[in-house]
N, C-alpha and C. Protein backbone atom coordinates (compact mmCIF):
# COMPACT_ATOMS: atom_id res chain seq x y z
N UNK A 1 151.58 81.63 -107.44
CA UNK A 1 151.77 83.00 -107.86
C UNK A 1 153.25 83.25 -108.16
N UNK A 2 153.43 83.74 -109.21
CA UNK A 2 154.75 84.12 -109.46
C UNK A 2 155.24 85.56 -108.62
N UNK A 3 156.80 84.81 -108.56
CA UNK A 3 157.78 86.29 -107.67
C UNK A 3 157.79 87.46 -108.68
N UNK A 4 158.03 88.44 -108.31
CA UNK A 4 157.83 89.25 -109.15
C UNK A 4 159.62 90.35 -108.69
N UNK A 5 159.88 90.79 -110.15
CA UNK A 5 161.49 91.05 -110.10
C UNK A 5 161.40 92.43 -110.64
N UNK A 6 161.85 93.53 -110.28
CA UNK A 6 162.21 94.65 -110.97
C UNK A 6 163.85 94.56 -111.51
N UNK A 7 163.87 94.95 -112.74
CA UNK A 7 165.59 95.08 -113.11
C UNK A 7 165.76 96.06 -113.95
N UNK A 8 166.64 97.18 -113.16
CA UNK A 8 167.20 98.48 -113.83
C UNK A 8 168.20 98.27 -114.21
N UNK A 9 168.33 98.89 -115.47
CA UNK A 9 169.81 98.78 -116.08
C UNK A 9 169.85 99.87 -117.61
N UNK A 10 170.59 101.20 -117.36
CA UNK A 10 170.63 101.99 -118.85
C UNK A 10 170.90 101.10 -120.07
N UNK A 11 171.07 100.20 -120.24
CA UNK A 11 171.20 99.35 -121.27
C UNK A 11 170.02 98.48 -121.65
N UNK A 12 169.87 98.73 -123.24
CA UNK A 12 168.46 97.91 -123.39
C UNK A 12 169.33 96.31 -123.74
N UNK A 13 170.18 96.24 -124.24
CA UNK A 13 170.68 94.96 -124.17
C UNK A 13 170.92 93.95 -122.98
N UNK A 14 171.27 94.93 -121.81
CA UNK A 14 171.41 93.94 -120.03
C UNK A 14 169.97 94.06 -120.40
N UNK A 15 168.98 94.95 -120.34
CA UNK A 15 167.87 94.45 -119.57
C UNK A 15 167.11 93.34 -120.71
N UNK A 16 167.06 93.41 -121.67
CA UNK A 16 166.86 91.99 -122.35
C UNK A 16 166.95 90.63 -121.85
N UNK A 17 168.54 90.89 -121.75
CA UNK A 17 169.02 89.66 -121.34
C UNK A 17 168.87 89.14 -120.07
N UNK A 18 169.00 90.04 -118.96
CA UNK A 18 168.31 89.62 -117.80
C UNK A 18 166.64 89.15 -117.79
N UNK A 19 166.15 89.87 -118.21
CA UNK A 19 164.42 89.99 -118.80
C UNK A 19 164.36 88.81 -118.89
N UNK A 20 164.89 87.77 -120.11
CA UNK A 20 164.43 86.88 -121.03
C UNK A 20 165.16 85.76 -119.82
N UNK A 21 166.53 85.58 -119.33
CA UNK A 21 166.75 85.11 -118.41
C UNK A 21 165.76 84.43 -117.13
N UNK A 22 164.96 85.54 -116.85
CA UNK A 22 164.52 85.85 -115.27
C UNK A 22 162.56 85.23 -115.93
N UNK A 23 162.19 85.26 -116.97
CA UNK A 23 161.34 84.80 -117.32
C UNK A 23 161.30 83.55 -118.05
N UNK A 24 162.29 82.93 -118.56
CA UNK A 24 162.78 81.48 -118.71
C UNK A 24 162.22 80.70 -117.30
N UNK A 25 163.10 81.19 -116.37
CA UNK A 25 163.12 81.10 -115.01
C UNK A 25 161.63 80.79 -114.06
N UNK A 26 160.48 81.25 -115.03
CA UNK A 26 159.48 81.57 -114.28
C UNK A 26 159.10 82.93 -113.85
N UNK A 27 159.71 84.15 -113.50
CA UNK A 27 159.13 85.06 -112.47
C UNK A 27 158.73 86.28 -113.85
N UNK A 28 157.76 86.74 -112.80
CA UNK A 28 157.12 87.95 -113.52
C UNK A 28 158.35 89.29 -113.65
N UNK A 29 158.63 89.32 -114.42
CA UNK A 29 159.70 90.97 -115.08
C UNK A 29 159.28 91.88 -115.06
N UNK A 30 159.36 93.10 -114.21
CA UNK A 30 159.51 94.61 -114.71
C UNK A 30 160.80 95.65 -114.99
N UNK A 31 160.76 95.82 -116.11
CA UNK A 31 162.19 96.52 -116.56
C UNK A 31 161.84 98.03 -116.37
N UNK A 32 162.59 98.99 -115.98
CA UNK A 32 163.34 100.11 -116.05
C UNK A 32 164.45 100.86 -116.26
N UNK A 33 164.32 101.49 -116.92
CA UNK A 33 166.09 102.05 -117.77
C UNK A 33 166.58 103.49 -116.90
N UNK A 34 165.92 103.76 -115.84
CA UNK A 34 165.99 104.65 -115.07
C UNK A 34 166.22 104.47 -113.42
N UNK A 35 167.18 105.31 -113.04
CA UNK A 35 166.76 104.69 -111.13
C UNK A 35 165.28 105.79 -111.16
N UNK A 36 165.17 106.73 -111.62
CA UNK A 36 163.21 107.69 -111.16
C UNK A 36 162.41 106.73 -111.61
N UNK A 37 162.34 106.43 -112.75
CA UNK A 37 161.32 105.25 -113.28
C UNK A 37 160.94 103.90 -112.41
N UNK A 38 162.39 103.78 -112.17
CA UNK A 38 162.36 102.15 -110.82
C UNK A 38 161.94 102.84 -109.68
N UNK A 39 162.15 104.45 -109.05
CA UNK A 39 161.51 104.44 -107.99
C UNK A 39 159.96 104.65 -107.73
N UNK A 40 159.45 104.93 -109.26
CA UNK A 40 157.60 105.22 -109.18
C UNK A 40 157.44 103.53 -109.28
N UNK A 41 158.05 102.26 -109.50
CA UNK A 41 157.73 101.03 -110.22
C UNK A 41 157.23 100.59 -108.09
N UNK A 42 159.03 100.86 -107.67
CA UNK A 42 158.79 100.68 -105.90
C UNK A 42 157.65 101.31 -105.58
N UNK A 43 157.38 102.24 -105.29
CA UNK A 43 156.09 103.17 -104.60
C UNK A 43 155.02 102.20 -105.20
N UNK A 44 154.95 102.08 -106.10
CA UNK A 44 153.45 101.26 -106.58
C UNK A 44 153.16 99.76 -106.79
N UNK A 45 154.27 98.98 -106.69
CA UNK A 45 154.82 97.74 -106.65
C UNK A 45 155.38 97.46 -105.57
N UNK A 46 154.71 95.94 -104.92
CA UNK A 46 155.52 95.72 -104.55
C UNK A 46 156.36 94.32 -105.20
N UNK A 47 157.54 94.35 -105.19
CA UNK A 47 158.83 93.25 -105.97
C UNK A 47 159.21 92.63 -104.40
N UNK A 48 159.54 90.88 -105.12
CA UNK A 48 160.51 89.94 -104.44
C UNK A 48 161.74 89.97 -104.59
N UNK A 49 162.27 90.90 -105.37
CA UNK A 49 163.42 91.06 -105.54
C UNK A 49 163.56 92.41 -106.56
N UNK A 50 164.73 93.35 -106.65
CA UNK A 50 165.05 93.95 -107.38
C UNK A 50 166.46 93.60 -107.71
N UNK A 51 166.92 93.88 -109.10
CA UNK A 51 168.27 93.67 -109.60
C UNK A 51 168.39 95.17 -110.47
N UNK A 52 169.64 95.65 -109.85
CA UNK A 52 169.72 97.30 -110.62
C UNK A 52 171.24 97.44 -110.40
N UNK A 53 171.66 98.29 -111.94
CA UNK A 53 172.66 98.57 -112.34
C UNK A 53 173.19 99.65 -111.18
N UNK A 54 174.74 99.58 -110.70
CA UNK A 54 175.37 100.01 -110.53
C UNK A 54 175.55 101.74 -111.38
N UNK A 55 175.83 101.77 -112.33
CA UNK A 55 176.39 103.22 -113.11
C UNK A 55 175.47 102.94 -113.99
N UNK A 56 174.53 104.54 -113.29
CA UNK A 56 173.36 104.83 -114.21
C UNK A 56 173.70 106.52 -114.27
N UNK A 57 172.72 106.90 -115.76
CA UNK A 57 172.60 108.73 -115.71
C UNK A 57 171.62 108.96 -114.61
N UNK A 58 171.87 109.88 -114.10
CA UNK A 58 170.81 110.95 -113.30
C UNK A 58 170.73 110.34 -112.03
N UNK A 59 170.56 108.92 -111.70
CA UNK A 59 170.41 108.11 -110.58
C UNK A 59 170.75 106.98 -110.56
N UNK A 60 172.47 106.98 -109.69
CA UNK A 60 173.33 105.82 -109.99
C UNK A 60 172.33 104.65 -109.17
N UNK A 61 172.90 103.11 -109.02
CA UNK A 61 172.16 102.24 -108.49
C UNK A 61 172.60 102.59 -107.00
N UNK A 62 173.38 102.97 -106.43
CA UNK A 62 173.69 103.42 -104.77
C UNK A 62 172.16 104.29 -104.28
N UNK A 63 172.27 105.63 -105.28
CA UNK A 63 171.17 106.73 -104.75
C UNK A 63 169.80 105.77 -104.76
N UNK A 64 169.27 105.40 -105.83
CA UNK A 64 168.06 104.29 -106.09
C UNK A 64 167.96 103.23 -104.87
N UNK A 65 169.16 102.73 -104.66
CA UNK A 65 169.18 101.50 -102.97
C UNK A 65 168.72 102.39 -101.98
N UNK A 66 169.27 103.74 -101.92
CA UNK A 66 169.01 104.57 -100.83
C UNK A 66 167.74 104.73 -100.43
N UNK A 67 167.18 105.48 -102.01
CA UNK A 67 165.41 106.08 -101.99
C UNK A 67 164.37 104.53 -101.61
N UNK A 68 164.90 102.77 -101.89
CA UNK A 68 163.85 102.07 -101.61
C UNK A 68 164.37 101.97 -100.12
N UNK A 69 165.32 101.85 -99.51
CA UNK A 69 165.45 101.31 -98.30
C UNK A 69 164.73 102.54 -97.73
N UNK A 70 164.50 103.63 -97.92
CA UNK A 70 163.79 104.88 -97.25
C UNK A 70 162.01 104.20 -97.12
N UNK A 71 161.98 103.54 -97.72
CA UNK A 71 160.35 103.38 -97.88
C UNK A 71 159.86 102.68 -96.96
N UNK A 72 159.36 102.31 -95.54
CA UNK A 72 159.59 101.19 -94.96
C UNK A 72 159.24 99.88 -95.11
N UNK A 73 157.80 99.75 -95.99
CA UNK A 73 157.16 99.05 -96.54
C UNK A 73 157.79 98.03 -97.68
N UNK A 74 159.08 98.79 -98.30
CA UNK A 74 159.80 98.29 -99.08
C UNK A 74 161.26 97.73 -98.73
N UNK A 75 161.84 98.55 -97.26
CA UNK A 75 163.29 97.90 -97.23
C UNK A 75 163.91 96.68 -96.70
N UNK A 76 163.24 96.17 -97.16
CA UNK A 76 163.47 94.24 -96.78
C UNK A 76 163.58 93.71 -98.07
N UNK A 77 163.31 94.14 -99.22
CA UNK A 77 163.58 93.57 -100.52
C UNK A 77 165.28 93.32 -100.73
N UNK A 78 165.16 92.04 -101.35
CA UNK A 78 166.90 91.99 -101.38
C UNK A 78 166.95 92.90 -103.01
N UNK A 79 168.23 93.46 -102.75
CA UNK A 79 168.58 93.87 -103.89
C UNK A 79 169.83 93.38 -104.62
N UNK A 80 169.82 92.95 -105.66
CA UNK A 80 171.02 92.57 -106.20
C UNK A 80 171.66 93.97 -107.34
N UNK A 81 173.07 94.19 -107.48
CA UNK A 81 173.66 95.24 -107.82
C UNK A 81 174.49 94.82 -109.00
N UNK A 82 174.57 95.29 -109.72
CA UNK A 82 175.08 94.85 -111.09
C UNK A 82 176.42 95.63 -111.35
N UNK A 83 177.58 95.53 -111.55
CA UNK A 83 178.52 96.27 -112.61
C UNK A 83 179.57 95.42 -113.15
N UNK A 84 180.01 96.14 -114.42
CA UNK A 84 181.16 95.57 -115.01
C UNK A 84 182.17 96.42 -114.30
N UNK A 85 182.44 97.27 -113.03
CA UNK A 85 184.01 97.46 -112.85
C UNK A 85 183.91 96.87 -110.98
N UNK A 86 185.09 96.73 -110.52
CA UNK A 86 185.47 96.00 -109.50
C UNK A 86 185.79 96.73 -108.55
N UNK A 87 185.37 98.19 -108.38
CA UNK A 87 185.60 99.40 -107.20
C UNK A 87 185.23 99.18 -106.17
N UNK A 88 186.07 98.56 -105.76
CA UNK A 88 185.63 97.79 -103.92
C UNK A 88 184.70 98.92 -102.93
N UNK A 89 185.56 100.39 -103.39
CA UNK A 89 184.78 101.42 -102.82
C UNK A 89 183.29 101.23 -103.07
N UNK A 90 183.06 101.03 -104.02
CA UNK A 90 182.16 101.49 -104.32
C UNK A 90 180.94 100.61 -104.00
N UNK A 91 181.62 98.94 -104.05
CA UNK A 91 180.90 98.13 -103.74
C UNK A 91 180.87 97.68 -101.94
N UNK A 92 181.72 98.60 -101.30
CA UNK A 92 181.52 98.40 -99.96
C UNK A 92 180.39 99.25 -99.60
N UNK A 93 180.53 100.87 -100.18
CA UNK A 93 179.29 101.54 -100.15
C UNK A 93 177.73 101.21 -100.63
N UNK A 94 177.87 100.26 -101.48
CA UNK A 94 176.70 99.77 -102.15
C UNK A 94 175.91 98.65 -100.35
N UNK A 95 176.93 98.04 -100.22
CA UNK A 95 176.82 97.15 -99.21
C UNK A 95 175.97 98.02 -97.69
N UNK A 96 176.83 98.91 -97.59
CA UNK A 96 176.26 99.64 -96.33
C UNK A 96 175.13 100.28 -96.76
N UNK A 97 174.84 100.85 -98.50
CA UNK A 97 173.36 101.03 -98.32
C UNK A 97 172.10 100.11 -97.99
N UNK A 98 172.24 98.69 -98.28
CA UNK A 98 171.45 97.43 -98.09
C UNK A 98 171.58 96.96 -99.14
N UNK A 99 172.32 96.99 -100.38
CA UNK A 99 172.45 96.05 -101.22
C UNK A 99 172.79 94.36 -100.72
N UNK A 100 172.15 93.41 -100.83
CA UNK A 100 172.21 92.29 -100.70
C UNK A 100 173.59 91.07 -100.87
N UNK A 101 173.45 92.08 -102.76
CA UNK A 101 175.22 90.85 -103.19
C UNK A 101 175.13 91.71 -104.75
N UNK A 102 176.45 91.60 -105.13
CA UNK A 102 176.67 92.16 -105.78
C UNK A 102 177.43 91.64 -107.13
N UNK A 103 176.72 91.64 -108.52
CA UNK A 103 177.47 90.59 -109.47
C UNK A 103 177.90 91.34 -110.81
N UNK A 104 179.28 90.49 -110.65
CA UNK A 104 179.75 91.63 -112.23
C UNK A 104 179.17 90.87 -113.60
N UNK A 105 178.99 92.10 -114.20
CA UNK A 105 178.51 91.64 -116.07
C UNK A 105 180.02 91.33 -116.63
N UNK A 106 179.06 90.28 -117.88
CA UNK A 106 177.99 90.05 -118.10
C UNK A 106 177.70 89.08 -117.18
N UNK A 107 176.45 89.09 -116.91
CA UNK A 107 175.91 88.08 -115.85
C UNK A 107 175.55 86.86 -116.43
N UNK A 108 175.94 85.74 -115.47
CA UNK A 108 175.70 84.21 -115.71
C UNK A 108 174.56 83.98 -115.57
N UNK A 109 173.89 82.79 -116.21
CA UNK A 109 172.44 82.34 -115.92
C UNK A 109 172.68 81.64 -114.33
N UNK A 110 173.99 81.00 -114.19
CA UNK A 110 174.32 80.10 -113.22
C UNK A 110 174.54 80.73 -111.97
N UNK A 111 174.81 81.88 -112.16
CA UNK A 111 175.10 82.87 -110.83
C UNK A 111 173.49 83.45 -110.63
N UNK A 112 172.96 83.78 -111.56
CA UNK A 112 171.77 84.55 -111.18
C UNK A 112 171.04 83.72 -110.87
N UNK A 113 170.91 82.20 -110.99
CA UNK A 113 170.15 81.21 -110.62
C UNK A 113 170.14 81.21 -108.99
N UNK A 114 171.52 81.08 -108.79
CA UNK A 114 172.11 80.84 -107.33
C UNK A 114 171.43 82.04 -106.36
N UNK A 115 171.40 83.38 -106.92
CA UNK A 115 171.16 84.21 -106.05
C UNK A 115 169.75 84.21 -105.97
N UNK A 116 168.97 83.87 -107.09
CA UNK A 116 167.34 84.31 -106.67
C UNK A 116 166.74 83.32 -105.81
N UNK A 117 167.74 81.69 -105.96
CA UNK A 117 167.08 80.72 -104.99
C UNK A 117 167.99 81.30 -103.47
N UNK A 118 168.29 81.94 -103.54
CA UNK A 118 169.25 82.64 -102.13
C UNK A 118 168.03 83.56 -101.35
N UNK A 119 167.91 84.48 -102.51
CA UNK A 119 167.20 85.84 -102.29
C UNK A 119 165.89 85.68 -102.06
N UNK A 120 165.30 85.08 -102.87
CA UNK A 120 163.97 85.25 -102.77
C UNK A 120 163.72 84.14 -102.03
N UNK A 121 164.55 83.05 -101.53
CA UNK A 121 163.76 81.94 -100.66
C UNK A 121 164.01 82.22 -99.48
N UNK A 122 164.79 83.05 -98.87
CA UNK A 122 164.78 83.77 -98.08
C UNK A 122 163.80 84.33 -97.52
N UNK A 123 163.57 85.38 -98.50
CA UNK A 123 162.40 86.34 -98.26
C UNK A 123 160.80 85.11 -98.20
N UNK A 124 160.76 84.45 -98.84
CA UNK A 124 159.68 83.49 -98.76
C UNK A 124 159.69 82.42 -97.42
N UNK A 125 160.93 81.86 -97.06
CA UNK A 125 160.75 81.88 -95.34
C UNK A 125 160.84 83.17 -94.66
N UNK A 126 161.08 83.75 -94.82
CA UNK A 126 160.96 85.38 -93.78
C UNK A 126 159.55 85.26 -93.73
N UNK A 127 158.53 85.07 -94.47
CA UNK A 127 157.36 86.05 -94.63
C UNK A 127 156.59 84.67 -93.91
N UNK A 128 156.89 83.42 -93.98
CA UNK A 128 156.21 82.14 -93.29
C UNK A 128 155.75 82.33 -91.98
N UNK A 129 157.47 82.86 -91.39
CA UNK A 129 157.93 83.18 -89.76
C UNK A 129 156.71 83.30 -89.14
């Protein structure tokens, strides 16, 4: 059975490219261009991983980490956090919400490789235990 990945990002070009990336790869893709949209995808899905943009309209990727780690059913998903700027603030706060790890764009195939055999094999011995 394939892992299954949610990836938010206001950009239809990141989410392409992650998309086409992450399904090269093998795993099943669900894209959202919204953090509300990614949070009805959580409530009704469950994902082995989510990957979501940092600086979004209406619902940055911090508030969105917030609303899944609220879910209990859901806050064990690793999340990976996306931005092109280097605001330590911002990425220490990302951290204390439960963001996992955090990677600047544009994103590598070679880095995102590294983290999903991190992330999700993780979570796939977690769930053995």
């Amino acid at each position: 059975m394939k892992k299954k990945i949610l990836v938010v990002d206001d950009s239809p070009f990141i989410l392409k490219v992650i998309e086409d990336m992450l399904r090269e790869l093998n795993y099943e893709v669900t894209t959202a261009d919204n953090g509300a949209t990614a949070c009805a995808h959580v409530e009704s899905n469950l994902y082995d991983m989510i990957i979501t943009d940092l600086h979004m309209p209406n619902m940055d990727g911090i508030e969105f980490t917030k609303r899944v780690k609220r879910i209990p059913e859901r806050r064990f998903i690793p999340i990976v956090m996306l931005s092109s700027e280097g605001d330590e603030e911002k990425i220490a706060e990302a951290k204390q919400m439960g963001v996992s790890t955090f990677l600047r764009k544009p994103v590598k195939e070679t880095q995102l490789k590294a983290i999903l055999q991190i992330a999700v094999g993780r979570l796939a011995s977690s769930q053995m235990a």
